[in-house]
N, C-alpha and C. Protein backbone atom coordinates (compact mmCIF):
# COMPACT_ATOMS: atom_id res chain seq x y z
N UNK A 1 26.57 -18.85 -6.31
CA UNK A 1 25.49 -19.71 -6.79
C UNK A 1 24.62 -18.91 -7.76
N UNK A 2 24.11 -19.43 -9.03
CA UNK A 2 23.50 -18.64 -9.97
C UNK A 2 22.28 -18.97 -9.58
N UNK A 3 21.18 -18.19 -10.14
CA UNK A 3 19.54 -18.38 -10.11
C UNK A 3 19.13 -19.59 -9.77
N UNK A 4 18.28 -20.02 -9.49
CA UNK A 4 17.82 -21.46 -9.33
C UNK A 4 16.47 -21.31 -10.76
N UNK A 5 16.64 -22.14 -11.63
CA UNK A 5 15.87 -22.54 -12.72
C UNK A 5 15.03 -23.85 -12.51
N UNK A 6 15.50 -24.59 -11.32
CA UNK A 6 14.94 -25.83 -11.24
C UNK A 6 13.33 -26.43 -10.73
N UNK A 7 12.89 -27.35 -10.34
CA UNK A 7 11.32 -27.44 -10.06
C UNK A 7 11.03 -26.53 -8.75
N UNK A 8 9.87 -25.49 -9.33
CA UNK A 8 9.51 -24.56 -8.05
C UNK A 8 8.90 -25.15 -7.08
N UNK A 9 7.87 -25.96 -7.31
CA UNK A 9 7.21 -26.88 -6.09
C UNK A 9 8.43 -27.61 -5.05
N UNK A 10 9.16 -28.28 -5.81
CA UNK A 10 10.40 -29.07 -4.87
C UNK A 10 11.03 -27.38 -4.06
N UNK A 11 10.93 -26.71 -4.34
CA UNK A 11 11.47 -25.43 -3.84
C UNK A 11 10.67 -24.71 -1.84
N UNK A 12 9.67 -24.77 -3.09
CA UNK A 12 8.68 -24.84 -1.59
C UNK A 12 8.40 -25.65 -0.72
N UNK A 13 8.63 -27.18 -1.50
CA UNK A 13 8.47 -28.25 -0.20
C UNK A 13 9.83 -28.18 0.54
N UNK A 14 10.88 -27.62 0.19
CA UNK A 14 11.95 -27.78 0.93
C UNK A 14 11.95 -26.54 2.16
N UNK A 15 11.56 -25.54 1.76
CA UNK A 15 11.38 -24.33 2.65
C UNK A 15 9.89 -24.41 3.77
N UNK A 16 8.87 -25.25 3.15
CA UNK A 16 7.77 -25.00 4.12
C UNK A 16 7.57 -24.07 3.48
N UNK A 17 7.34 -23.45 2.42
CA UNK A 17 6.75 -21.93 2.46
C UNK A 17 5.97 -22.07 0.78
N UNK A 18 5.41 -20.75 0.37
CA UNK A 18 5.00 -20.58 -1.24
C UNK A 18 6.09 -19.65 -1.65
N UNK A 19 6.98 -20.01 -1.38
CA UNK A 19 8.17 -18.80 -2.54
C UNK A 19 7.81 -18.83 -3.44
N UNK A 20 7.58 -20.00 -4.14
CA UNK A 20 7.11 -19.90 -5.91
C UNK A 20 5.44 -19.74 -5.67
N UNK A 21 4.51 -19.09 -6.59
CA UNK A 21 3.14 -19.42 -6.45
C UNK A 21 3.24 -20.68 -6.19
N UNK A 22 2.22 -21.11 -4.98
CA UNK A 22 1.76 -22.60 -5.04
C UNK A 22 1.07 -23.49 -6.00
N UNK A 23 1.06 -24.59 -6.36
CA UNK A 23 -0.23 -25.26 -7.08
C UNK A 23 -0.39 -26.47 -5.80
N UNK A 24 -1.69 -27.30 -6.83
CA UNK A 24 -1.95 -28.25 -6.05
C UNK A 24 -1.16 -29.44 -5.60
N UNK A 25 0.21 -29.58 -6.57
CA UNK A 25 1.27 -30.22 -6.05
C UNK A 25 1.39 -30.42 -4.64
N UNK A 26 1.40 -29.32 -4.49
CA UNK A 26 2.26 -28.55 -3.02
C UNK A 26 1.25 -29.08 -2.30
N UNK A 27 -0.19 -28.21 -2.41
CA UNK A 27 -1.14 -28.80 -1.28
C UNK A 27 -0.94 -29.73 -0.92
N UNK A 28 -0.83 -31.45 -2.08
CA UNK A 28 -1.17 -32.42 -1.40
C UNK A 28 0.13 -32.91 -0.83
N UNK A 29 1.29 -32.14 -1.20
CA UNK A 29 2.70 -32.81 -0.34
C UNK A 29 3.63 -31.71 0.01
N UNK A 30 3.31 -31.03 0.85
CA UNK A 30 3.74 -29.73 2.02
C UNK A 30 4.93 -30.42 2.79
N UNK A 31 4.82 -31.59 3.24
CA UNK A 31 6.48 -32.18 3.69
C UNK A 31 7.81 -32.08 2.65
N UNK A 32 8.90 -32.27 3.35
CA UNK A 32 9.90 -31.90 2.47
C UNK A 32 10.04 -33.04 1.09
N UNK A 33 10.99 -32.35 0.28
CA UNK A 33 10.82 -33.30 -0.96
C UNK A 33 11.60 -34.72 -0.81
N UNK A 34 11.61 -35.64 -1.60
CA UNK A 34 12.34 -37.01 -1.34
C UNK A 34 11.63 -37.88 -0.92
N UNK A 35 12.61 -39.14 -1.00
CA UNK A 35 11.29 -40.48 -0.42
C UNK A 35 11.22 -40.37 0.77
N UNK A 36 12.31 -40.11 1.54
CA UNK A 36 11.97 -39.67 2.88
C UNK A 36 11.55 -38.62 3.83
N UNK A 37 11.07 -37.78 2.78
CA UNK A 37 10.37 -36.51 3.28
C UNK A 37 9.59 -36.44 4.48
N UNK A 38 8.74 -37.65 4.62
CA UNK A 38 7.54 -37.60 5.49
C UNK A 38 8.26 -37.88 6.85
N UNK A 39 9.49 -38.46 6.63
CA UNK A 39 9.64 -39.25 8.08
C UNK A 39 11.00 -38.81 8.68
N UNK A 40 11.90 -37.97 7.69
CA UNK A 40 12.57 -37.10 7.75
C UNK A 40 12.75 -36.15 9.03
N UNK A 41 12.95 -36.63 10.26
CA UNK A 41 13.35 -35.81 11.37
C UNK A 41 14.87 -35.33 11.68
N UNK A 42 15.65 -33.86 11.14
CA UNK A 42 16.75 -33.39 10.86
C UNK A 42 16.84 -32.33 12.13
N UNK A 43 17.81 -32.37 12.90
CA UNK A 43 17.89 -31.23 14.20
C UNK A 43 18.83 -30.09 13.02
N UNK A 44 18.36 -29.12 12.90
CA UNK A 44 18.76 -28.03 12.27
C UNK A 44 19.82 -26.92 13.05
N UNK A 45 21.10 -26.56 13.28
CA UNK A 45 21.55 -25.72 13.64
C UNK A 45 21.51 -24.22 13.38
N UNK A 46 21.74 -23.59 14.60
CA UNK A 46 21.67 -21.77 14.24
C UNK A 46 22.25 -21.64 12.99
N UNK A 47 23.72 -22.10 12.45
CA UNK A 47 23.82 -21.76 11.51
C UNK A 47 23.13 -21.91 10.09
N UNK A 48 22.53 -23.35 10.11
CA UNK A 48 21.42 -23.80 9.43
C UNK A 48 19.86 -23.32 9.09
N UNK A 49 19.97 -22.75 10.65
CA UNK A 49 18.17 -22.30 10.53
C UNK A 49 18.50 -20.49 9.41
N UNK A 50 19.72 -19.63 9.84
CA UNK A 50 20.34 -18.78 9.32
C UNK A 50 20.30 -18.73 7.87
N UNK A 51 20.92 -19.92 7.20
CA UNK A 51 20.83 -20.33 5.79
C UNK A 51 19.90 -20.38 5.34
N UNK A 52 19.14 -21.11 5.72
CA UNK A 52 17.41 -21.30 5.41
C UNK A 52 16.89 -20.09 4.87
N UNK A 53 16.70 -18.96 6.37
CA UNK A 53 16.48 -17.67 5.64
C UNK A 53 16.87 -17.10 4.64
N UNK A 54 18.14 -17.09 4.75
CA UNK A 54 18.82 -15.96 3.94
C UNK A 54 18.24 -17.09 2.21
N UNK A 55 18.13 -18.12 2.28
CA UNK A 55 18.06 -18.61 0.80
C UNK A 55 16.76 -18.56 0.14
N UNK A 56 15.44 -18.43 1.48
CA UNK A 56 14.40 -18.15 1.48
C UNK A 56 14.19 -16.87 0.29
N UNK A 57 14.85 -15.96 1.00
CA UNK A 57 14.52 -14.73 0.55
C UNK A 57 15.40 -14.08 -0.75
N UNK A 58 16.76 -15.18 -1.04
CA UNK A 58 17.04 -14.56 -2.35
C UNK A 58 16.88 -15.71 -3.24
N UNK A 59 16.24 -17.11 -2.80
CA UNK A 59 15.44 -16.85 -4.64
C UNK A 59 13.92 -16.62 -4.27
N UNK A 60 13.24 -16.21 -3.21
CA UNK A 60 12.54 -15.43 -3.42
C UNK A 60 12.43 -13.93 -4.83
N UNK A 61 13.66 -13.48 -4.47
CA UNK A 61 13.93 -12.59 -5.00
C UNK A 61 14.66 -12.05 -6.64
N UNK A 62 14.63 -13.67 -6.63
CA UNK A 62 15.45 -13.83 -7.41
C UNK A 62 16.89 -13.57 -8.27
N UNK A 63 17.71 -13.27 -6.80
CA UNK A 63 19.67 -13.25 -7.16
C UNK A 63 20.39 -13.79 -6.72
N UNK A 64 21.51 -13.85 -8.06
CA UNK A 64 22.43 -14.33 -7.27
C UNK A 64 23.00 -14.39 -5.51
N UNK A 65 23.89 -15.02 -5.39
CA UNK A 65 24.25 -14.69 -4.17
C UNK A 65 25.01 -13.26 -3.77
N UNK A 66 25.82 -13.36 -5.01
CA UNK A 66 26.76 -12.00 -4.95
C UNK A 66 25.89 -11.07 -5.04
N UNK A 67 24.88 -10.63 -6.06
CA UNK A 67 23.64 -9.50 -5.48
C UNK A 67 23.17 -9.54 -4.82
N UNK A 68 22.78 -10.99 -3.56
CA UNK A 68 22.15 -10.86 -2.64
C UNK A 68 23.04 -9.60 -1.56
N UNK A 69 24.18 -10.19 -1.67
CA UNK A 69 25.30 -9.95 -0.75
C UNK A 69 25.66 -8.16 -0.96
N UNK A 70 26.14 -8.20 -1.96
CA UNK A 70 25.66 -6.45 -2.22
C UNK A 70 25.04 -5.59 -1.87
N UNK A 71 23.29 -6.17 -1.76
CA UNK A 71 22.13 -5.46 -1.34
C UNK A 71 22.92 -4.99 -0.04
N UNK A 72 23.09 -6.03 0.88
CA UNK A 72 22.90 -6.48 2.22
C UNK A 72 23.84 -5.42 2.42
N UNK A 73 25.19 -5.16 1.92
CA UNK A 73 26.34 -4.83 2.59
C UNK A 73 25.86 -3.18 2.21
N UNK A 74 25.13 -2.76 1.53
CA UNK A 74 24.76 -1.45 1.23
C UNK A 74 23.86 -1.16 2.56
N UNK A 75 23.13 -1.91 2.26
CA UNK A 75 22.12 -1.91 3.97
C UNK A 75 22.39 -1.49 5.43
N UNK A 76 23.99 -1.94 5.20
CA UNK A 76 24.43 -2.10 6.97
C UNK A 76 25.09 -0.65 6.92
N UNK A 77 25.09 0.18 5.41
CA UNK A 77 25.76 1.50 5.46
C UNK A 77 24.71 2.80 5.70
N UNK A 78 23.47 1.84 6.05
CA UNK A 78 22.31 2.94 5.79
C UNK A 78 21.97 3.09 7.16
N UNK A 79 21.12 4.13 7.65
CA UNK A 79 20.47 4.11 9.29
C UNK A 79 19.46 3.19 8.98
N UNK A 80 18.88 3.00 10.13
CA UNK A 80 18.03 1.71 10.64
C UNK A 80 18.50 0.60 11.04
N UNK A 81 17.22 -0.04 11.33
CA UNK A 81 17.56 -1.15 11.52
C UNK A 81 17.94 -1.89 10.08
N UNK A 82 18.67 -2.88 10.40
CA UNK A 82 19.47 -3.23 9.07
C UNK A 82 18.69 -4.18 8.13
N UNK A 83 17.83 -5.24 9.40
CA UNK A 83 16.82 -6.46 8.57
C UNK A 83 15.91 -5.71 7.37
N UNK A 84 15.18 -5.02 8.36
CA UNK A 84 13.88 -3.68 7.76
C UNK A 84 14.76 -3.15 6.48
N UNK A 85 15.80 -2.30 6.42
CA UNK A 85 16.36 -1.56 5.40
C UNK A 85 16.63 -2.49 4.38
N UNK A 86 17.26 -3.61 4.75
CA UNK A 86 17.85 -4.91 3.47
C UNK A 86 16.50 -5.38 2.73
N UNK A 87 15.23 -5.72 3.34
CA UNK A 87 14.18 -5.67 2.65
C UNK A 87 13.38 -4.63 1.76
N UNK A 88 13.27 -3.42 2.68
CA UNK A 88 12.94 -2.74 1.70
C UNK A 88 14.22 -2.21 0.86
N UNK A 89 15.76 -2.34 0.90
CA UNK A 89 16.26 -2.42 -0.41
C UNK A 89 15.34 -3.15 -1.54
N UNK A 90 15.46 -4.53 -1.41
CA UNK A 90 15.00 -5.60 -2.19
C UNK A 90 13.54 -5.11 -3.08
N UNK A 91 13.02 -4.54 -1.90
CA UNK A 91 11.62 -4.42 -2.44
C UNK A 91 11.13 -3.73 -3.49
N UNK A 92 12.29 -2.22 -3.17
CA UNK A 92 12.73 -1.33 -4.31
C UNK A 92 13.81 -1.50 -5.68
N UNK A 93 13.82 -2.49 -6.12
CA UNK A 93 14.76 -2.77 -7.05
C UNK A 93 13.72 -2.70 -7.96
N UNK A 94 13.95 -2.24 -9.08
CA UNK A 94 13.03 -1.86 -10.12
C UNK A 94 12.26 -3.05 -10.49
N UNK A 95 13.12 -4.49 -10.91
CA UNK A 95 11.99 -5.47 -10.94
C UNK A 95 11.12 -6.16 -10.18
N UNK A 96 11.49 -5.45 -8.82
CA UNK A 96 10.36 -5.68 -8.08
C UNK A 96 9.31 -4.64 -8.03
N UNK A 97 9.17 -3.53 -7.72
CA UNK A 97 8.45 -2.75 -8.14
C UNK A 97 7.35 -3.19 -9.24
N UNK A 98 8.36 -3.14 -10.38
CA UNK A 98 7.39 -3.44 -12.00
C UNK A 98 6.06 -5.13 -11.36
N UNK A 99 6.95 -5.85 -10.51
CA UNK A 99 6.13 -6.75 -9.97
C UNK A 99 4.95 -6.45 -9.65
N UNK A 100 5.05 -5.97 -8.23
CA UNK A 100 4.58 -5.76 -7.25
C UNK A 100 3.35 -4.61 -7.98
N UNK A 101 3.86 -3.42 -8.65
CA UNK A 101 2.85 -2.91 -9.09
C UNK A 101 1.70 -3.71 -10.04
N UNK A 102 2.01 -4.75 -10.88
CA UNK A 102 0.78 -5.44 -11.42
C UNK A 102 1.57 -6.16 -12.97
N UNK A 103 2.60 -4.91 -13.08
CA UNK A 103 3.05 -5.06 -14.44
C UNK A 103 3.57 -6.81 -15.00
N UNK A 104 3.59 -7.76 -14.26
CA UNK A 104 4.01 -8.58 -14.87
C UNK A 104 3.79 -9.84 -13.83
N UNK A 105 3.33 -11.06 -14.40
CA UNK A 105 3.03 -11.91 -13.37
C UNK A 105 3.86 -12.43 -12.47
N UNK A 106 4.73 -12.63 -12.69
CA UNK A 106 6.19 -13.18 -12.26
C UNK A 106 7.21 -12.46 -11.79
N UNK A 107 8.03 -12.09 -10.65
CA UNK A 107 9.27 -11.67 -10.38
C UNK A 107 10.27 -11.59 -11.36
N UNK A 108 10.20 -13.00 -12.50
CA UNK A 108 11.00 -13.71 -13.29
C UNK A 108 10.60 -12.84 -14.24
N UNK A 109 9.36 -12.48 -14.66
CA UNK A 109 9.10 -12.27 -15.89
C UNK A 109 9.49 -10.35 -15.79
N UNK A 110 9.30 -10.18 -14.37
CA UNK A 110 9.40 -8.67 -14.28
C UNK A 110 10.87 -8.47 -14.63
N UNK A 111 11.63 -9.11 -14.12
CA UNK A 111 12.92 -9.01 -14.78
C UNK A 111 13.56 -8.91 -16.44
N UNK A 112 12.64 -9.64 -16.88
CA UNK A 112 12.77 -10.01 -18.27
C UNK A 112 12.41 -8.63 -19.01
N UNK A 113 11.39 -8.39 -18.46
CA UNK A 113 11.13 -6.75 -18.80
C UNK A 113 11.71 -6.01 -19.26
N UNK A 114 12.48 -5.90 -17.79
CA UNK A 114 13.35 -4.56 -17.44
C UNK A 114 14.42 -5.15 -18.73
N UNK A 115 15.18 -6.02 -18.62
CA UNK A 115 16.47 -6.37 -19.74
C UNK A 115 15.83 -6.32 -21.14
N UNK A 116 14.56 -6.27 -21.49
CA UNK A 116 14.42 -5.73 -22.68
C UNK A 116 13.94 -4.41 -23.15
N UNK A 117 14.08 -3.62 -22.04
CA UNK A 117 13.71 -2.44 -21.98
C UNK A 117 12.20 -1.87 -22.40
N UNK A 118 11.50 -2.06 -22.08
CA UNK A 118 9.81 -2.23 -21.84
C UNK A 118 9.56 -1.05 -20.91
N UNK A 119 10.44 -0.60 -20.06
CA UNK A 119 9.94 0.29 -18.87
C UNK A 119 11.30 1.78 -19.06
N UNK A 120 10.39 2.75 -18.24
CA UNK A 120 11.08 3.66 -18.67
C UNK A 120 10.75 4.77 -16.93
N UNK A 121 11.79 5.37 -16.17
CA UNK A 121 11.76 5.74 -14.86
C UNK A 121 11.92 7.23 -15.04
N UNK A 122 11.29 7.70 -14.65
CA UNK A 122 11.33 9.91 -15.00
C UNK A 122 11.35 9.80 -16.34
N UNK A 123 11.10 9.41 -17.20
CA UNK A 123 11.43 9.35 -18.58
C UNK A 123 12.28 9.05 -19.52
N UNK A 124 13.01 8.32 -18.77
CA UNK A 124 14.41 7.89 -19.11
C UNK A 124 14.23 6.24 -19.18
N UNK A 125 14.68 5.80 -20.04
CA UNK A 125 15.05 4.12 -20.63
C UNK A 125 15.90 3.60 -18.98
N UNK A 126 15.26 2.48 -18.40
CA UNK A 126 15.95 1.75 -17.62
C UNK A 126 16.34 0.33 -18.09
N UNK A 127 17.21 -0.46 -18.52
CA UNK A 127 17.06 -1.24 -18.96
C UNK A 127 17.88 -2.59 -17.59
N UNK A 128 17.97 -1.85 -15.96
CA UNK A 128 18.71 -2.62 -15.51
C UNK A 128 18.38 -2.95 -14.58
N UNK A 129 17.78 -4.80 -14.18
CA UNK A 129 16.48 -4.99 -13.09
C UNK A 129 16.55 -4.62 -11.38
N UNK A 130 18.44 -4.39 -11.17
CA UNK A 130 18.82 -4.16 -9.97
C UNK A 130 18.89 -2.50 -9.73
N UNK A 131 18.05 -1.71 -10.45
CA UNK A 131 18.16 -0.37 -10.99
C UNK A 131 17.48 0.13 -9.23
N UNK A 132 18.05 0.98 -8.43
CA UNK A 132 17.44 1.04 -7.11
C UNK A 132 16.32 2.32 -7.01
N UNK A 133 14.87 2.35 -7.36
CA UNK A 133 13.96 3.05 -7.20
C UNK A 133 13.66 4.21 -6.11
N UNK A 134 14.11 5.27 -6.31
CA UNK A 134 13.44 6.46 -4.84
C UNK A 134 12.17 6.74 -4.86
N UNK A 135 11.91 7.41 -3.39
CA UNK A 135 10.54 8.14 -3.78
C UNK A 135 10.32 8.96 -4.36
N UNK A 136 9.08 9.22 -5.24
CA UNK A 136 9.21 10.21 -5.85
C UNK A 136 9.11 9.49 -7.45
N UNK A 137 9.88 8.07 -7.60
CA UNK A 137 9.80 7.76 -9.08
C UNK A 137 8.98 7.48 -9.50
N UNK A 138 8.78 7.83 -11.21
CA UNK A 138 7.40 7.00 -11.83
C UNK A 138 8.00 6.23 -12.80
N UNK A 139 7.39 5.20 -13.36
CA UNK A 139 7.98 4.06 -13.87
C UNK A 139 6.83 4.00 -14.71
N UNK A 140 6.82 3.89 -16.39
CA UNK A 140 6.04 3.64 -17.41
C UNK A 140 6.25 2.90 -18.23
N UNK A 141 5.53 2.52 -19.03
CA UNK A 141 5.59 1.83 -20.14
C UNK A 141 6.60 2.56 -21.39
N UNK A 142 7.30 2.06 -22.36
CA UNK A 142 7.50 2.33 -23.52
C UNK A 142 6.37 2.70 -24.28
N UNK A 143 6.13 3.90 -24.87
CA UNK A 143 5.02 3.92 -25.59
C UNK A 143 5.07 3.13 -26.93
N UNK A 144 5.16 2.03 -27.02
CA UNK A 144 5.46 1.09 -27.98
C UNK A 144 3.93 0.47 -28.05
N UNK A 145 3.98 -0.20 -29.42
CA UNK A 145 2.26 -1.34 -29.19
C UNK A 145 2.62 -2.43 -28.25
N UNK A 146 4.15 -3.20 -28.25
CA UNK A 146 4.35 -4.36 -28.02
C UNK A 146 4.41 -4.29 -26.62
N UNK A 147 4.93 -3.29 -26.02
CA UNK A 147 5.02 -3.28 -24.51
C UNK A 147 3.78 -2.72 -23.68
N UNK A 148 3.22 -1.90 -24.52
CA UNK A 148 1.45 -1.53 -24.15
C UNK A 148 0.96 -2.79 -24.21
N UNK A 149 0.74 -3.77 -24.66
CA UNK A 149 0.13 -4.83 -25.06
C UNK A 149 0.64 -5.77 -24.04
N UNK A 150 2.03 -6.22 -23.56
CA UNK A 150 2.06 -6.96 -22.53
C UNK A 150 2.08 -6.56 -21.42
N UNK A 151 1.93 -5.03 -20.85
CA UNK A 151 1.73 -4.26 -19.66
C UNK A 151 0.16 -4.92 -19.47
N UNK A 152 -0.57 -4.62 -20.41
CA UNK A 152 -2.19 -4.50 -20.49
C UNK A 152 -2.65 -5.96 -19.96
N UNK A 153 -2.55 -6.76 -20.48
CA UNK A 153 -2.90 -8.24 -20.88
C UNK A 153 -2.05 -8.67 -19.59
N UNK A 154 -1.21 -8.42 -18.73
CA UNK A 154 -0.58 -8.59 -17.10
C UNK A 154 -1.48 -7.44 -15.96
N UNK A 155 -1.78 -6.73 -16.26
CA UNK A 155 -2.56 -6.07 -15.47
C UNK A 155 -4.03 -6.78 -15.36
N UNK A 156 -4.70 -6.83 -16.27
CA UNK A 156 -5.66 -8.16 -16.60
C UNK A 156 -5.30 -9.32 -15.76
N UNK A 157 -4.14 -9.97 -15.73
CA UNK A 157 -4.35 -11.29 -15.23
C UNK A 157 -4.00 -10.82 -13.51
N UNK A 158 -3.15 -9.68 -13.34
CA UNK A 158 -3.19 -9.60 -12.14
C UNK A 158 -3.98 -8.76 -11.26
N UNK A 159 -5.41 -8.21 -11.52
CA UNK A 159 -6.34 -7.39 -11.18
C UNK A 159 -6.40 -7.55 -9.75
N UNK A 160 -6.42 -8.82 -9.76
CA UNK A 160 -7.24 -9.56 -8.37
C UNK A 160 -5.73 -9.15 -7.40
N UNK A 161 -4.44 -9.33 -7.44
CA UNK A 161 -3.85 -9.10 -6.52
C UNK A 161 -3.40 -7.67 -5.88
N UNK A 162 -3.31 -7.73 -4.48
CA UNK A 162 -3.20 -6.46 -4.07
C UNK A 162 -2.34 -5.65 -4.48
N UNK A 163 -2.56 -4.07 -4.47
CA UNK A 163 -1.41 -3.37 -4.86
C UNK A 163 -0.44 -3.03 -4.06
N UNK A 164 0.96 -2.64 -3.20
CA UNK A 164 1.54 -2.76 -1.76
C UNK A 164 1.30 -1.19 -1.80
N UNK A 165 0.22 -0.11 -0.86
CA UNK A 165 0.29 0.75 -0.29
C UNK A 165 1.00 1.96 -0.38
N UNK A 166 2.24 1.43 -0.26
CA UNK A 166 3.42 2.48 -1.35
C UNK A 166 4.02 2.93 -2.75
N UNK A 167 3.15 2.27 -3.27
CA UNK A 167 2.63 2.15 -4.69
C UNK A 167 1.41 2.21 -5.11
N UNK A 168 1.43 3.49 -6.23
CA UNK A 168 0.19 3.83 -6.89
C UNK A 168 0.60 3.90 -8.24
N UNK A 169 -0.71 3.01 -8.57
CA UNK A 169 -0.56 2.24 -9.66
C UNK A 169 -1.52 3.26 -10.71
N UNK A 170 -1.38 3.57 -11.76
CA UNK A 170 -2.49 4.06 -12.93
C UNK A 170 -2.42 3.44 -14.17
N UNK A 171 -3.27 2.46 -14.05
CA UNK A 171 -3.86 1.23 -15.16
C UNK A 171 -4.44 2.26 -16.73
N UNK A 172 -4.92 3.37 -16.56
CA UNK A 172 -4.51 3.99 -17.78
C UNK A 172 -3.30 4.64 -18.51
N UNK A 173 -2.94 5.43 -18.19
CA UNK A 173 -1.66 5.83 -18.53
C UNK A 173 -0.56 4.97 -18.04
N UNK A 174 -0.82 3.00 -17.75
CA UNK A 174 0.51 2.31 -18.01
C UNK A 174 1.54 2.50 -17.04
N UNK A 175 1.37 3.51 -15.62
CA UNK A 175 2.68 3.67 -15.33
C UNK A 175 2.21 3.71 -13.62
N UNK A 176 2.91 3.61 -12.61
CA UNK A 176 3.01 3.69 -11.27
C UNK A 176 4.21 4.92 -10.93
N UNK A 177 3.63 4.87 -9.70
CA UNK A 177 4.67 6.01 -8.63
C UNK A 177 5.21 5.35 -7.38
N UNK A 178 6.19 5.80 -7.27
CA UNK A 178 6.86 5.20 -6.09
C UNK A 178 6.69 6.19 -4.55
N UNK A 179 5.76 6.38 -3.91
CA UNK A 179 5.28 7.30 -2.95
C UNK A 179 6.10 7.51 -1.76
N UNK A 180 6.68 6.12 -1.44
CA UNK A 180 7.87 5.78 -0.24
C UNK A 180 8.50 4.31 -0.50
N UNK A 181 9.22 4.37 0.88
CA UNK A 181 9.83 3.22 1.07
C UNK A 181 8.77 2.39 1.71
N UNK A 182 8.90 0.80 1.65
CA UNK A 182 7.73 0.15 2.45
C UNK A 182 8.78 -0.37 3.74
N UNK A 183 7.32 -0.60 4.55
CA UNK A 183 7.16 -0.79 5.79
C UNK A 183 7.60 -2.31 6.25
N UNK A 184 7.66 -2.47 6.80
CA UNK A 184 7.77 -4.39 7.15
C UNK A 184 6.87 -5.38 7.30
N UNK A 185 6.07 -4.20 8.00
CA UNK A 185 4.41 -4.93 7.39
C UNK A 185 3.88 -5.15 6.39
N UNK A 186 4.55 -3.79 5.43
CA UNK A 186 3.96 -4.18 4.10
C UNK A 186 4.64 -5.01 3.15
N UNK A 187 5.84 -5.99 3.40
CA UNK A 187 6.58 -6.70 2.97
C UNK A 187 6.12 -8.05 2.98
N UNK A 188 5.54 -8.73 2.04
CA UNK A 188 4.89 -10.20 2.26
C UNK A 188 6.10 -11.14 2.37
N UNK A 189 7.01 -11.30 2.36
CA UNK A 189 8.00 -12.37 2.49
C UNK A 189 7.90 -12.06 3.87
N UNK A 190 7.79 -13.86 4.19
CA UNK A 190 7.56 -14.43 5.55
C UNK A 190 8.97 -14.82 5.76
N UNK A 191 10.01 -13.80 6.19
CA UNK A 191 11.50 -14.61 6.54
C UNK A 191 11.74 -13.95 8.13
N UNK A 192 12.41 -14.46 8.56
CA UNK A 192 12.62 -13.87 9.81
C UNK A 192 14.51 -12.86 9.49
N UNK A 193 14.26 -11.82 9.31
CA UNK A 193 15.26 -11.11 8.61
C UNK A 193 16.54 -10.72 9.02
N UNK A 194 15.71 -10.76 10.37
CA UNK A 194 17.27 -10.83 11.75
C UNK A 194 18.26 -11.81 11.74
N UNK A 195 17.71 -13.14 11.38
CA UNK A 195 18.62 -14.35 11.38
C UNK A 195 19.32 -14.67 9.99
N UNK A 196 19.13 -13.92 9.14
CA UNK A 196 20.25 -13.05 7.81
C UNK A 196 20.96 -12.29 8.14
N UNK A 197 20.65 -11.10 9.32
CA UNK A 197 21.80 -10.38 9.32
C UNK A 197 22.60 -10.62 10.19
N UNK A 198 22.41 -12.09 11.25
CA UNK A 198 23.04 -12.46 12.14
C UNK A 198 24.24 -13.57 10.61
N UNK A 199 23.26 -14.25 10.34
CA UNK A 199 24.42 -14.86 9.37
C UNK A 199 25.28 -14.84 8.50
N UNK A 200 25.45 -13.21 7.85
CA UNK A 200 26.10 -12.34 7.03
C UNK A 200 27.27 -11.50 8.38
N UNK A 201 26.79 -11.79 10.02
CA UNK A 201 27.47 -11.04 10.42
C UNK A 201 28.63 -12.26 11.06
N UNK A 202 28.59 -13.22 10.87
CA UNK A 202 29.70 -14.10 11.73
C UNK A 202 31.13 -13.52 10.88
């Protein structure tokens, strides 16, 4: 299954959740989408409630299935617990990062970034959004006007949102550090992560 491009609100009314930023759409119709949304009583199976998640969280994330699936199967090769590790994979993929640190309003747009090469990791050109971040990395701007200029003018619009803890961000010099891996707490996707790796494990 490729990206989902289609209406984000219908996205969220189908999940119960804000995967996409919310608007007031959503507020006033939080039941699922369709004419029969409101009255819509569906008994959902394990394997169903399973799906849910796992779809929750990759277009959360925005990938394919086959990158979802990748992440995951790298995950189950790592110690830990596997839910915890498959997230903070995710979390560390460079266009999330570039997110999450401030650089760009959108998941979508952080991606767009990275494929036009705007960002640059130890000093080196990254141009690839599934690029997997360690600790220890710093991630900057191109010293370009054009990419100074849309780093700047996204840091601006995203002031107000938090920075995640494991990331330190420096709004002058354009660039963040990657300090660690995050925590599960510090992971805002509301998925229940266990019932992904139960459904990747049948």
């Amino acid at each position: 299954m490729s990206r989902y491009t289609g209406p984000k609100t219908r996205i969220n009314r189908r999940y119960g959740m804000a995967i996409f930023p919310p608007n007031k759409a959503f507020e006033r119709r939080s039941y699922p989408p369709g004419m029969h949304g409101q009255r819509l009583r569906r008994k959902v199976t394990d394997y169903g409630t399973g799906l849910q998640e796992k779809q929750k969280a990759r277009i959360y994330y925005g990938l394919t299935e086959k990158q979802f699936r990748i992440v995951f199967e790298r995950a189950k090769q790592t110690k830990g617990v596997i839910g915890e590790v498959f997230l903070s994979s995710l979390e560390m993929r460079l266009d999330s990062v570039a997110y999450s640190a401030g650089f760009s309003r959108t998941r979508r747009g952080a991606r767009q970034m990275v494929c036009h090469g705007h960002f640059f990791v130890n000093g080196h050109a990254v141009d690839i959004p599934s690029y997997q971040c360690n600790c220890g990395d710093v991630i900057s701007m191109r010293q370009v006007d054009s990419s100074r200029h849309i780093a700047m003018r996204n840091l601006e619009d995203t002031r107000y949102r938090a920075v995640p803890p494991w990331i330190q961000t420096d709004s002058s010099s354009l660039s963040c550090a990657v300090n660690r891996a995050p925590r599960r707490d510090e992971i805002a996707l509301a998925v229940k992560e266990q019932l992904i790796v139960e459904f990747y494990s049948r």
